[in-house]
C-alpha atoms as a PDB file:
ATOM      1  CA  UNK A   1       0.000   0.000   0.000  1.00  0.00           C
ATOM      2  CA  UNK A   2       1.388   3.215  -1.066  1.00  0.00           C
ATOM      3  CA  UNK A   3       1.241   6.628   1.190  1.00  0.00           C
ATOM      4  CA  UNK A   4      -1.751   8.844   0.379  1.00  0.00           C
ATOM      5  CA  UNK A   5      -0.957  12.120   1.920  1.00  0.00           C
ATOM      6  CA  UNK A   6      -4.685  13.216   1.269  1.00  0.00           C
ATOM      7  CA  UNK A   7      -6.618  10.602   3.377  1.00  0.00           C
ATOM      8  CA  UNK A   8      -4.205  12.021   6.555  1.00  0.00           C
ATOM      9  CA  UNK A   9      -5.424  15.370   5.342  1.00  0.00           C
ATOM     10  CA  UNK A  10      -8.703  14.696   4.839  1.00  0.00           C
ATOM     11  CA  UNK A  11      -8.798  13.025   8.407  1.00  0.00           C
ATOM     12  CA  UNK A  12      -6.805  16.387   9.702  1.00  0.00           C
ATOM     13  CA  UNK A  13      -9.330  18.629   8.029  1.00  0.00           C
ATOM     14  CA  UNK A  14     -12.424  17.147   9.389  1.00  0.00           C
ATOM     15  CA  UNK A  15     -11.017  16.935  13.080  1.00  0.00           C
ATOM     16  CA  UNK A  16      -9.893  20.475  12.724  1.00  0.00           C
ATOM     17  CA  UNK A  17     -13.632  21.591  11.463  1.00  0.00           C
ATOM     18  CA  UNK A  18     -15.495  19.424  14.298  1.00  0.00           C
ATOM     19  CA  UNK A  19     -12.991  20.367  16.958  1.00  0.00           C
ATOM     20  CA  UNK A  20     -13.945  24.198  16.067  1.00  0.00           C
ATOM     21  CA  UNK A  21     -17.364  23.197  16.122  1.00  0.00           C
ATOM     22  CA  UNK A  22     -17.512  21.821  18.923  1.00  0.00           C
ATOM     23  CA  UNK A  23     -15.487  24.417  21.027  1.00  0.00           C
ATOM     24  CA  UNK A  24     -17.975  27.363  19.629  1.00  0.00           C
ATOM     25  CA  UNK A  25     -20.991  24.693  21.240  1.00  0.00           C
ATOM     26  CA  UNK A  26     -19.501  24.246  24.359  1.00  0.00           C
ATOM     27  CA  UNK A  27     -18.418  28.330  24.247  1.00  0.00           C
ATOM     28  CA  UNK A  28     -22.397  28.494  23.890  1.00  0.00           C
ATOM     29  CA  UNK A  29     -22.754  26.229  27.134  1.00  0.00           C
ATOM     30  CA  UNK A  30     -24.739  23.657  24.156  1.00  0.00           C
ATOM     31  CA  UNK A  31     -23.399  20.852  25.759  1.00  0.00           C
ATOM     32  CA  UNK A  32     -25.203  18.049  23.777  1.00  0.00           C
ATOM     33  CA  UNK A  33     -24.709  19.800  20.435  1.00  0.00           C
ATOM     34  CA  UNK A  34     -20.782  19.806  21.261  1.00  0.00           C
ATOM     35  CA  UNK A  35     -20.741  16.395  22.275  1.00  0.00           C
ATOM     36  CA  UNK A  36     -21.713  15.469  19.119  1.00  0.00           C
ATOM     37  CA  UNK A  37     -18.855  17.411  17.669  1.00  0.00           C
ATOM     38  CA  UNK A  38     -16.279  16.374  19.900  1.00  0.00           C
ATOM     39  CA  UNK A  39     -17.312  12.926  19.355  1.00  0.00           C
ATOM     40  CA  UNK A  40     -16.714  13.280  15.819  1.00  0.00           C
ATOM     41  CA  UNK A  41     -13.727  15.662  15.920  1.00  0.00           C
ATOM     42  CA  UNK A  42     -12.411  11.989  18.057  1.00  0.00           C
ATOM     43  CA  UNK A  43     -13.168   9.515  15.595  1.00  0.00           C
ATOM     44  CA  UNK A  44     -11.423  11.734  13.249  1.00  0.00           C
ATOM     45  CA  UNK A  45      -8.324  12.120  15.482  1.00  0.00           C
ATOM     46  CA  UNK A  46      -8.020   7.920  15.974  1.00  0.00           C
ATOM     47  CA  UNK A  47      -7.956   7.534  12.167  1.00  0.00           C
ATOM     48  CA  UNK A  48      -4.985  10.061  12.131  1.00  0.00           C
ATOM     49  CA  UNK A  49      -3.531   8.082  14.783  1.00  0.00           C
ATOM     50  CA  UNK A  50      -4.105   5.166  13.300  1.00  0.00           C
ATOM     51  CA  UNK A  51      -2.616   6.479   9.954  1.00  0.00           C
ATOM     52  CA  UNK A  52       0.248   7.466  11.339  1.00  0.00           C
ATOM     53  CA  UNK A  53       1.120   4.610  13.216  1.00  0.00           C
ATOM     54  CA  UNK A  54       0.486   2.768   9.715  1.00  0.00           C
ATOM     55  CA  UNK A  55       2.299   5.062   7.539  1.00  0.00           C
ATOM     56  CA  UNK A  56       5.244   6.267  10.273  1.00  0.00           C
ATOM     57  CA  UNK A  57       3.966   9.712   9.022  1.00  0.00           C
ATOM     58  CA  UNK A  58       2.423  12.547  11.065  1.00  0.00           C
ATOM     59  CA  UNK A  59       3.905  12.048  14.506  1.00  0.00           C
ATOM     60  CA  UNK A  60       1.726  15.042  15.531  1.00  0.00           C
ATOM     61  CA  UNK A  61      -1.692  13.137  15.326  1.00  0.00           C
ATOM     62  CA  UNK A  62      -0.867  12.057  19.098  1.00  0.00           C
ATOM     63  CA  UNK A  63      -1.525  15.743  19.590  1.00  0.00           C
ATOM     64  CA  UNK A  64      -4.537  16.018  17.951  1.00  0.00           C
ATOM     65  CA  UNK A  65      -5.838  12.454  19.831  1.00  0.00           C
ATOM     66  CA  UNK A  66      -4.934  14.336  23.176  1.00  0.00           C
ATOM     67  CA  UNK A  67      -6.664  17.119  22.573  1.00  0.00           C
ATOM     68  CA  UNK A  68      -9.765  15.314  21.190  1.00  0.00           C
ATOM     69  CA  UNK A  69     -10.134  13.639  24.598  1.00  0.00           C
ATOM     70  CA  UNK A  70      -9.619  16.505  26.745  1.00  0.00           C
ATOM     71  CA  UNK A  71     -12.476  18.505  24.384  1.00  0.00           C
ATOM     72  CA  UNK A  72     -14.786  15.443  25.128  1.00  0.00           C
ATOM     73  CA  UNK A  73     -13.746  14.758  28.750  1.00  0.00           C
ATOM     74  CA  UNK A  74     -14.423  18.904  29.403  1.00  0.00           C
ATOM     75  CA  UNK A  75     -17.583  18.307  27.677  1.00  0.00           C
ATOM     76  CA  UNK A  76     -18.637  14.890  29.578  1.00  0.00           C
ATOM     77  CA  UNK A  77     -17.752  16.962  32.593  1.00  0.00           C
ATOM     78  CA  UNK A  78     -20.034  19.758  32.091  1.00  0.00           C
ATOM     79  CA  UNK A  79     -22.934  17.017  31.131  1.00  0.00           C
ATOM     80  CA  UNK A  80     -22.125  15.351  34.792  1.00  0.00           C
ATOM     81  CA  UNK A  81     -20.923  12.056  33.058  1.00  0.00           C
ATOM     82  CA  UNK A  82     -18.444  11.770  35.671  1.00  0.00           C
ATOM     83  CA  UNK A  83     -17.552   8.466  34.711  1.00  0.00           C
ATOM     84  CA  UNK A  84     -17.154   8.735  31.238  1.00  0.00           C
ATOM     85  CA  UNK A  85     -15.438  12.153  31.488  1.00  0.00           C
ATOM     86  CA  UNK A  86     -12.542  10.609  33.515  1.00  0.00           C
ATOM     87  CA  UNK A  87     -12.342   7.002  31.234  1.00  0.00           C
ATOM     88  CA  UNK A  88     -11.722   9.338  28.546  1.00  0.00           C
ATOM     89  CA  UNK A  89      -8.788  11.132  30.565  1.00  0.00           C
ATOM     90  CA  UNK A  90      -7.312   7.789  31.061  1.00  0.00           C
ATOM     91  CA  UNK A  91      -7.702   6.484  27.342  1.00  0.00           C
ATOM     92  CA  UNK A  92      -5.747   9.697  26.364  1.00  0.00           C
ATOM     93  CA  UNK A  93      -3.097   8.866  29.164  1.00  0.00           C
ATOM     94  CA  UNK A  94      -2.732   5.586  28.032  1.00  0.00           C
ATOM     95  CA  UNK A  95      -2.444   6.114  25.024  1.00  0.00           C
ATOM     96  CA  UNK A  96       0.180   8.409  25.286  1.00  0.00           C
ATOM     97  CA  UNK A  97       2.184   6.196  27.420  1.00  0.00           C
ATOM     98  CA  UNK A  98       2.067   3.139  25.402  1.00  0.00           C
ATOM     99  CA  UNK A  99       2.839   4.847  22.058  1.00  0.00           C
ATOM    100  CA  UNK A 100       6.011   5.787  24.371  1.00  0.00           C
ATOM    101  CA  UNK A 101       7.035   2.244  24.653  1.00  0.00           C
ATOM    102  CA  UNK A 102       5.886   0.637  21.066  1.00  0.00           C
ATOM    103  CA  UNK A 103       9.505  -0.149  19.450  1.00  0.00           C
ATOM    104  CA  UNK A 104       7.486  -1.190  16.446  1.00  0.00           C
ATOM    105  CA  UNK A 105       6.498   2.987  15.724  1.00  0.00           C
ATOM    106  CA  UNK A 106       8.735   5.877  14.551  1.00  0.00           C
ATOM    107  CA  UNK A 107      11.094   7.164  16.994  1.00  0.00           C
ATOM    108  CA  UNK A 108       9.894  10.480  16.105  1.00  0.00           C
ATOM    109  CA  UNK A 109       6.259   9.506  17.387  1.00  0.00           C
ATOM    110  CA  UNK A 110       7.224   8.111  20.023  1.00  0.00           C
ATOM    111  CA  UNK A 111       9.276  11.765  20.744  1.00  0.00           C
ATOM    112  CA  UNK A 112       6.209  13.041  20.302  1.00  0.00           C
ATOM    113  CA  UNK A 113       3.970  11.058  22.404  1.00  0.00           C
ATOM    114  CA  UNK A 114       6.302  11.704  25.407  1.00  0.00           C
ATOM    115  CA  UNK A 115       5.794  15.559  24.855  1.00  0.00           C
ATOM    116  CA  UNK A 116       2.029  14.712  24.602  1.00  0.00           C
ATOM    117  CA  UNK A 117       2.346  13.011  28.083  1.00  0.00           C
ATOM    118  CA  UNK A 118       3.056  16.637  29.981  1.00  0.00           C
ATOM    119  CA  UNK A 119      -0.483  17.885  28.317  1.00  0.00           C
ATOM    120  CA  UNK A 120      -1.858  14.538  29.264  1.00  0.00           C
ATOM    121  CA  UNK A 121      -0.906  14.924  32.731  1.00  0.00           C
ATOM    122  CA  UNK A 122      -1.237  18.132  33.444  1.00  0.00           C
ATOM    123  CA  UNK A 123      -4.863  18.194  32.348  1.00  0.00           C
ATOM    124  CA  UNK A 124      -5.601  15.056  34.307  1.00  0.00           C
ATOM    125  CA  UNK A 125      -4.263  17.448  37.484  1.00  0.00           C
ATOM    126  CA  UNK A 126      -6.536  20.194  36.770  1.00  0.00           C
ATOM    127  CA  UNK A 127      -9.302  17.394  35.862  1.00  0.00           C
ATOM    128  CA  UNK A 128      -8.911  15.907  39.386  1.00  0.00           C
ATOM    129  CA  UNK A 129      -8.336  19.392  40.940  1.00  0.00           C
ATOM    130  CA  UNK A 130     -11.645  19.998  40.070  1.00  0.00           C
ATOM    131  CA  UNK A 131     -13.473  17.349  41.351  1.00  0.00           C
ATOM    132  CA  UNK A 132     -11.528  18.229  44.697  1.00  0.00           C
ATOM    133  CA  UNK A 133      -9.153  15.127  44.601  1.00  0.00           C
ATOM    134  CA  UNK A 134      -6.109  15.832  45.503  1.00  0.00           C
ATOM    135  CA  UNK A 135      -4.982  12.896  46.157  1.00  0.00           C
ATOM    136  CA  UNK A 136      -6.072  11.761  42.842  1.00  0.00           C
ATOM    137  CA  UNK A 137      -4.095  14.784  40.644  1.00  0.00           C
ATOM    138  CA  UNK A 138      -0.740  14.168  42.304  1.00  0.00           C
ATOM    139  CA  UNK A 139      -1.003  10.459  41.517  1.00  0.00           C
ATOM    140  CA  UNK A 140      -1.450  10.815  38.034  1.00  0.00           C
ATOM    141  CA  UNK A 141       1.139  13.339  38.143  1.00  0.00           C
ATOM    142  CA  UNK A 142       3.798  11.515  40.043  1.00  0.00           C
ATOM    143  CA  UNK A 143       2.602   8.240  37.715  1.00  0.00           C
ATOM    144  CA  UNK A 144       3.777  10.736  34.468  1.00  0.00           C
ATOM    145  CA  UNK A 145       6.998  11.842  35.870  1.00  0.00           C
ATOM    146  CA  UNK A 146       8.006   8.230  36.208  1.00  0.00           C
ATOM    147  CA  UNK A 147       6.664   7.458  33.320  1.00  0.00           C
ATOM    148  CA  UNK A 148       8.755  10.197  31.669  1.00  0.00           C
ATOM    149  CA  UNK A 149      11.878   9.145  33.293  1.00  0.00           C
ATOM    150  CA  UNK A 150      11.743   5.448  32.252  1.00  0.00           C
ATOM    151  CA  UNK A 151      11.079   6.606  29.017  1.00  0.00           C
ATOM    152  CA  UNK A 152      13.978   8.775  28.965  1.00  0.00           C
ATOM    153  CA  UNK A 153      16.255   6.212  30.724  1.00  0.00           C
ATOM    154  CA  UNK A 154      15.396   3.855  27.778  1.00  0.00           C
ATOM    155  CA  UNK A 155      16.236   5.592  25.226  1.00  0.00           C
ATOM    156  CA  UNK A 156      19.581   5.761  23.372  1.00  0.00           C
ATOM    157  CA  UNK A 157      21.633   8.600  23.122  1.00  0.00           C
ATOM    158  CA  UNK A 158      20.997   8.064  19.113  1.00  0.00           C
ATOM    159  CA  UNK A 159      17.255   7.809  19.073  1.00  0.00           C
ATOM    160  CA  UNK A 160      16.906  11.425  20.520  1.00  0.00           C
ATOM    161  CA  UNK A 161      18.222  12.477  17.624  1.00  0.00           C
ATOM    162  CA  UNK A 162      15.485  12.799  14.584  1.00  0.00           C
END
């Protein structure tokens, strides 16, 4: 299978559009509406994920992934799916963290995914913050800061080159 720079595009294009919508729903506190959006604007982001993965293109689709979960997880939030909100926080963390450790990927996405990890867990702080856990946030950021440095410790001084 050859490399079709116009399906990432078209996948980048779409998120891009639904992410916007979605933000100017949620700006305009119509929380279903967005959800609908964000759910899209995520779909979108796991075939450019996916895509890259496939193609060892595009390492910055793990950016556009993250952010696609924290746009649904705000939104979840505000519709008091609890639950759901916080699964979605954790699928974005995971994520991250095992695109860190899958030899079988670029070493350029996996560069990228452990940059994506400081969003990832720094929004899962406020996330928890919020709900007034504490206890929570500083788990999930002590759990990225060793996830960061095992990451780091793994690596070769070659592979942090591009």
């Amino acid at each position: 299978m050859t490399y079709d720079p116009q399906t990432f595009t078209s996948y980048e294009l779409g998120w891009q559009l639904h992410s916007k919508a979605g933000n100017q729903q949620f700006q305009a506190q119509s929380y279903p509406e967005a959800l609908q959006a964000y759910r899209r604007a995520m779909s979108l982001a796991e075939l450019m994920l996916m895509t890259a993965k496939k193609e060892r293109r595009h390492p910055e689709a793990i950016h556009a992934y993250v952010i696609a979960c924290h746009n649904l997880a705000d939104n979840l939030l505000k519709l008091g799916d609890l639950q759901t909100a916080e699964t979605t926080m954790q699928q974005a963390f995971d994520q991250v963290t095992d695109l860190m450790y899958a030899t079988q990927y670029s070493r350029c996405l996996r560069m990228e995914a452990s940059k994506a990890l400081k969003m990832v867990s720094l929004k899962a702080y406020e996330f928890y913050q919020h709900l007034e856990q504490p206890t929570k946030a500083q788990a999930v950021f002590q759990q990225a800061a060793d996830q960061a440095q095992k990451f780091f410790s793994q690596m070769q001084p070659q592979s942090l080159s591009v």
